[in-house]
C-alpha atoms as a PDB file:
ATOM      1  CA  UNK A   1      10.233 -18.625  10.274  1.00  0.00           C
ATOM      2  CA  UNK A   2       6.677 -18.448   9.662  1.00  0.00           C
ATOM      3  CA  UNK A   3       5.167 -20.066   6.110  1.00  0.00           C
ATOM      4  CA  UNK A   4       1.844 -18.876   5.449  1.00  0.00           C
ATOM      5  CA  UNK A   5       0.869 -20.805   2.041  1.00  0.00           C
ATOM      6  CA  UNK A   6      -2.347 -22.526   0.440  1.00  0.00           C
ATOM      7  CA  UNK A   7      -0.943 -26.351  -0.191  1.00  0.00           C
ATOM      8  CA  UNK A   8      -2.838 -26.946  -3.483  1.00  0.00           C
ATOM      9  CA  UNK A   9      -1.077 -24.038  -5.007  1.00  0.00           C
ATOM     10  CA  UNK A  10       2.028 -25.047  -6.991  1.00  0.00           C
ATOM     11  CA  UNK A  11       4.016 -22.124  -6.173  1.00  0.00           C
ATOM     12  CA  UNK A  12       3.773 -22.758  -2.694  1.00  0.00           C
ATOM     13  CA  UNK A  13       5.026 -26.272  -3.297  1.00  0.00           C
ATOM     14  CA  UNK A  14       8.072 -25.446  -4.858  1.00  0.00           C
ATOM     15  CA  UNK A  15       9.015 -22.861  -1.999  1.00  0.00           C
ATOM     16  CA  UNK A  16       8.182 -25.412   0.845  1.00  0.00           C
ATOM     17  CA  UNK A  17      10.140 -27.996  -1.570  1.00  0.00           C
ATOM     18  CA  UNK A  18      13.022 -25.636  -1.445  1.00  0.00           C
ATOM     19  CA  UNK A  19      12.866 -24.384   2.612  1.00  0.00           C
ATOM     20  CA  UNK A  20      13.256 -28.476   2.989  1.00  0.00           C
ATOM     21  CA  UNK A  21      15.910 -29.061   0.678  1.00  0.00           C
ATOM     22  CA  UNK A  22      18.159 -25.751   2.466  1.00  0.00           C
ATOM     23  CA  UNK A  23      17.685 -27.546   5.955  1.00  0.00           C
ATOM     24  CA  UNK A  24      15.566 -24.278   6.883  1.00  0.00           C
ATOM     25  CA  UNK A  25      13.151 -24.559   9.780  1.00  0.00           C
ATOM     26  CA  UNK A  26       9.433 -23.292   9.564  1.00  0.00           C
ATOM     27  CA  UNK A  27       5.865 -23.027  11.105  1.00  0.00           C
ATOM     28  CA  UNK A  28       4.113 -24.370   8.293  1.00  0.00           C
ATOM     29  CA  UNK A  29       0.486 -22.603   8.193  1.00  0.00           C
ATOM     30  CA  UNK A  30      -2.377 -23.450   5.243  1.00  0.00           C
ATOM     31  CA  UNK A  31      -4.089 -20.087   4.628  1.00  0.00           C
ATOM     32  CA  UNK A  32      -7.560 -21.807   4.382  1.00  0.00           C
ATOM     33  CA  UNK A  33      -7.307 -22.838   7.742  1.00  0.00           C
ATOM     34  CA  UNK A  34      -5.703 -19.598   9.751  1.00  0.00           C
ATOM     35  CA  UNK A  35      -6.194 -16.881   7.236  1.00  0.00           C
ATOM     36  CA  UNK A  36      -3.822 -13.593   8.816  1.00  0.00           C
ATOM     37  CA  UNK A  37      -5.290 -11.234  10.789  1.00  0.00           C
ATOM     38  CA  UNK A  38      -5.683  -7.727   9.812  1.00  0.00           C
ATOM     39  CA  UNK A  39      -2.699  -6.869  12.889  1.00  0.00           C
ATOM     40  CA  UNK A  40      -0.656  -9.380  11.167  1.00  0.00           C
ATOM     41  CA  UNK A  41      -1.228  -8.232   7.831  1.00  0.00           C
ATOM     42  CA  UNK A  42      -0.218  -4.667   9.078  1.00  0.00           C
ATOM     43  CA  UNK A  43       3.085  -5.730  10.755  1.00  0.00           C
ATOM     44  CA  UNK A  44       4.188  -7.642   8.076  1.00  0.00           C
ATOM     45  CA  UNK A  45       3.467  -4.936   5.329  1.00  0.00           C
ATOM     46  CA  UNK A  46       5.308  -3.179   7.576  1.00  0.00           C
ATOM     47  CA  UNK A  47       8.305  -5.489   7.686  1.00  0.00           C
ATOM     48  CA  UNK A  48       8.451  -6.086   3.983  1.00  0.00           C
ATOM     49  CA  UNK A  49       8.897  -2.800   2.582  1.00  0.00           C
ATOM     50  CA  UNK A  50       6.496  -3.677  -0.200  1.00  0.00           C
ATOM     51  CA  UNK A  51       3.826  -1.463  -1.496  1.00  0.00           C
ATOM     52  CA  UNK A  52       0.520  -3.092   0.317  1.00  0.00           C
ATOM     53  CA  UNK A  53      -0.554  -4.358  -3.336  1.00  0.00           C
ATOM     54  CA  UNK A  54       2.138  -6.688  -3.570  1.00  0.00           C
ATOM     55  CA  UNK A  55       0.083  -8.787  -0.821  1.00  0.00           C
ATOM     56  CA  UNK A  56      -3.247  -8.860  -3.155  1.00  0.00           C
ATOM     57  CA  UNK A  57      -3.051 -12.096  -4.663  1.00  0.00           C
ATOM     58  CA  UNK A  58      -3.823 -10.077  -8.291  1.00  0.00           C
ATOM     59  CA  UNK A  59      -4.212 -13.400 -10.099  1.00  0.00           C
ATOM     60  CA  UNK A  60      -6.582 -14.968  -8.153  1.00  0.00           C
ATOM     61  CA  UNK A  61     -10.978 -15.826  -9.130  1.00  0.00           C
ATOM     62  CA  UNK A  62     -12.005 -13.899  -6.188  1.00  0.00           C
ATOM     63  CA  UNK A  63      -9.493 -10.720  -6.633  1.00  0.00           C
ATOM     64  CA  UNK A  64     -11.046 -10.277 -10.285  1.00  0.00           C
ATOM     65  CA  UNK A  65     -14.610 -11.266  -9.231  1.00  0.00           C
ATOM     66  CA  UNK A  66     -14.475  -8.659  -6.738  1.00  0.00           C
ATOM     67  CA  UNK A  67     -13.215  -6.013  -9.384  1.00  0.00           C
ATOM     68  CA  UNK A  68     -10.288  -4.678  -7.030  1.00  0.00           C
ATOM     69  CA  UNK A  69      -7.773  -3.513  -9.949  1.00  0.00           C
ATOM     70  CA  UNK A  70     -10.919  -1.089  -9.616  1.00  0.00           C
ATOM     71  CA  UNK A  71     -12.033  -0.579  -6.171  1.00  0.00           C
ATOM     72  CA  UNK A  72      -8.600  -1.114  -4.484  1.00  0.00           C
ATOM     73  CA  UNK A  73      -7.002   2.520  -4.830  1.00  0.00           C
ATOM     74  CA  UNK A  74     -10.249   4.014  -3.507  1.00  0.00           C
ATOM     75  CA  UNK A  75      -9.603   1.888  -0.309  1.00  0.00           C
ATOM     76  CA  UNK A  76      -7.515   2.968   2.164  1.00  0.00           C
ATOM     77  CA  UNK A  77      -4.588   0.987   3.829  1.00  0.00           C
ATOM     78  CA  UNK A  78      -7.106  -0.118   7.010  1.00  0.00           C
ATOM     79  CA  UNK A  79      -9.810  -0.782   4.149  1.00  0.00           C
ATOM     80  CA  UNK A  80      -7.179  -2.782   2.785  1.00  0.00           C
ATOM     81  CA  UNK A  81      -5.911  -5.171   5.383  1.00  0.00           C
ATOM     82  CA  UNK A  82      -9.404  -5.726   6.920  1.00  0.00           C
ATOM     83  CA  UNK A  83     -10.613  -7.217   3.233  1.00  0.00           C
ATOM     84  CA  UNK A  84      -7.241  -8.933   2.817  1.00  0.00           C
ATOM     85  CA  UNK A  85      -7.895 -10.397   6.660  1.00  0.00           C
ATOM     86  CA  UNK A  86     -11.524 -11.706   5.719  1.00  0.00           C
ATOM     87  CA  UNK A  87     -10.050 -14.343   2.781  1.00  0.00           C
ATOM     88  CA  UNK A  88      -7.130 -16.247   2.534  1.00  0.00           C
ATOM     89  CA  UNK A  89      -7.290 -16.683  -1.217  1.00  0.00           C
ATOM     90  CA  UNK A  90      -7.215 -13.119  -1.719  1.00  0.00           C
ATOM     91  CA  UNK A  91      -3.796 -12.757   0.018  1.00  0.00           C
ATOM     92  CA  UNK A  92      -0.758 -13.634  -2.174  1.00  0.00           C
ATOM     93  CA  UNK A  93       0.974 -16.506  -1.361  1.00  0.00           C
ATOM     94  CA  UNK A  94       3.456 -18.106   0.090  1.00  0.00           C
ATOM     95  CA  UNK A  95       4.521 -15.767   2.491  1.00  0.00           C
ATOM     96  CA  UNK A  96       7.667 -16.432   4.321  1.00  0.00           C
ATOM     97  CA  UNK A  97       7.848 -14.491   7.821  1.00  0.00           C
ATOM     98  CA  UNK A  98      11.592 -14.102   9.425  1.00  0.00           C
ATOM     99  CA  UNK A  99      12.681 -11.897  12.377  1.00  0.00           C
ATOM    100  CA  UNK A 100      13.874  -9.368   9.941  1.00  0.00           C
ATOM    101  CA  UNK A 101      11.547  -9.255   6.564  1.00  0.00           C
ATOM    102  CA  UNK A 102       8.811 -10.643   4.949  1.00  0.00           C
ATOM    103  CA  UNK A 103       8.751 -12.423   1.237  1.00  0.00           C
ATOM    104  CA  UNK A 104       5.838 -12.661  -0.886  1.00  0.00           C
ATOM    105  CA  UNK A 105       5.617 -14.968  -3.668  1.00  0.00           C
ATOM    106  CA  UNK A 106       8.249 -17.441  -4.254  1.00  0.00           C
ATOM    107  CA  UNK A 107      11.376 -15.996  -5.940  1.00  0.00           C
ATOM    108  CA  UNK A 108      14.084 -18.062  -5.493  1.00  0.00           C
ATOM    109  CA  UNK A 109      16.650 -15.469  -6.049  1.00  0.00           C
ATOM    110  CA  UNK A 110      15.336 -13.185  -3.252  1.00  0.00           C
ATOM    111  CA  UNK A 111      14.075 -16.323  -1.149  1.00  0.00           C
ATOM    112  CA  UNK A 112      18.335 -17.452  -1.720  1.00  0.00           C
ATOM    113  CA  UNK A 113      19.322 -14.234   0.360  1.00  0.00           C
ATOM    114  CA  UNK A 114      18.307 -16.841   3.723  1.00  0.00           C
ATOM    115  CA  UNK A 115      20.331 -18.611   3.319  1.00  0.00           C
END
């Protein structure tokens, strides 16, 4: 498994709290430093099944300084992944990447399904 996740964020320390307490192994990957590629955005939007807003992190300073509640259904799906591949912080986070889906956010009730 793949965890994409910014380590200041408090959300993201709960869900790599909880991967460690179920024995699960994972890549662990700061956002800051590798931010995902617009190919990997696509494959895992892909692989989720979630609309492509669920990966906007919607809360964040730079997602409401940029006004995209406004811009963002104007943009198409490629607009879309190449802005969410140029900053990490816009990108909702943690991600969890398995062979067969892709999480976004923590939820422990969906994130319980792994195990």
């Amino acid at each position: 498994m793949l965890f994409v996740n910014y380590p200041k964020c408090s959300t993201c320390q709960k869900a790599k709290k909880w991967l460690t307490e179920h024995n699960m192994e994972f890549e662990d990957r700061d956002i800051r430093e590798q931010n995902p590629t617009a190919e990997e955005l696509k494959e895992w939007h892909r692989k989720s099944g979630l609309p492509l807003k669920r990966f906007f992190n919607t809360s964040g300073v730079l997602y409401k300084e940029m006004h995209l509640k406004e811009t963002l259904p104007a943009m198409s799906e490629e607009e879309q992944y190449a802005l969410l591949a140029t900053n990490g912080m816009l990108v909702k986070r943690p991600i969890l990447v398995t062979e067969n889906t892709v999480l976004t956010g923590f939820r422990e009730s969906e994130w319980g399904s792994l195990v």
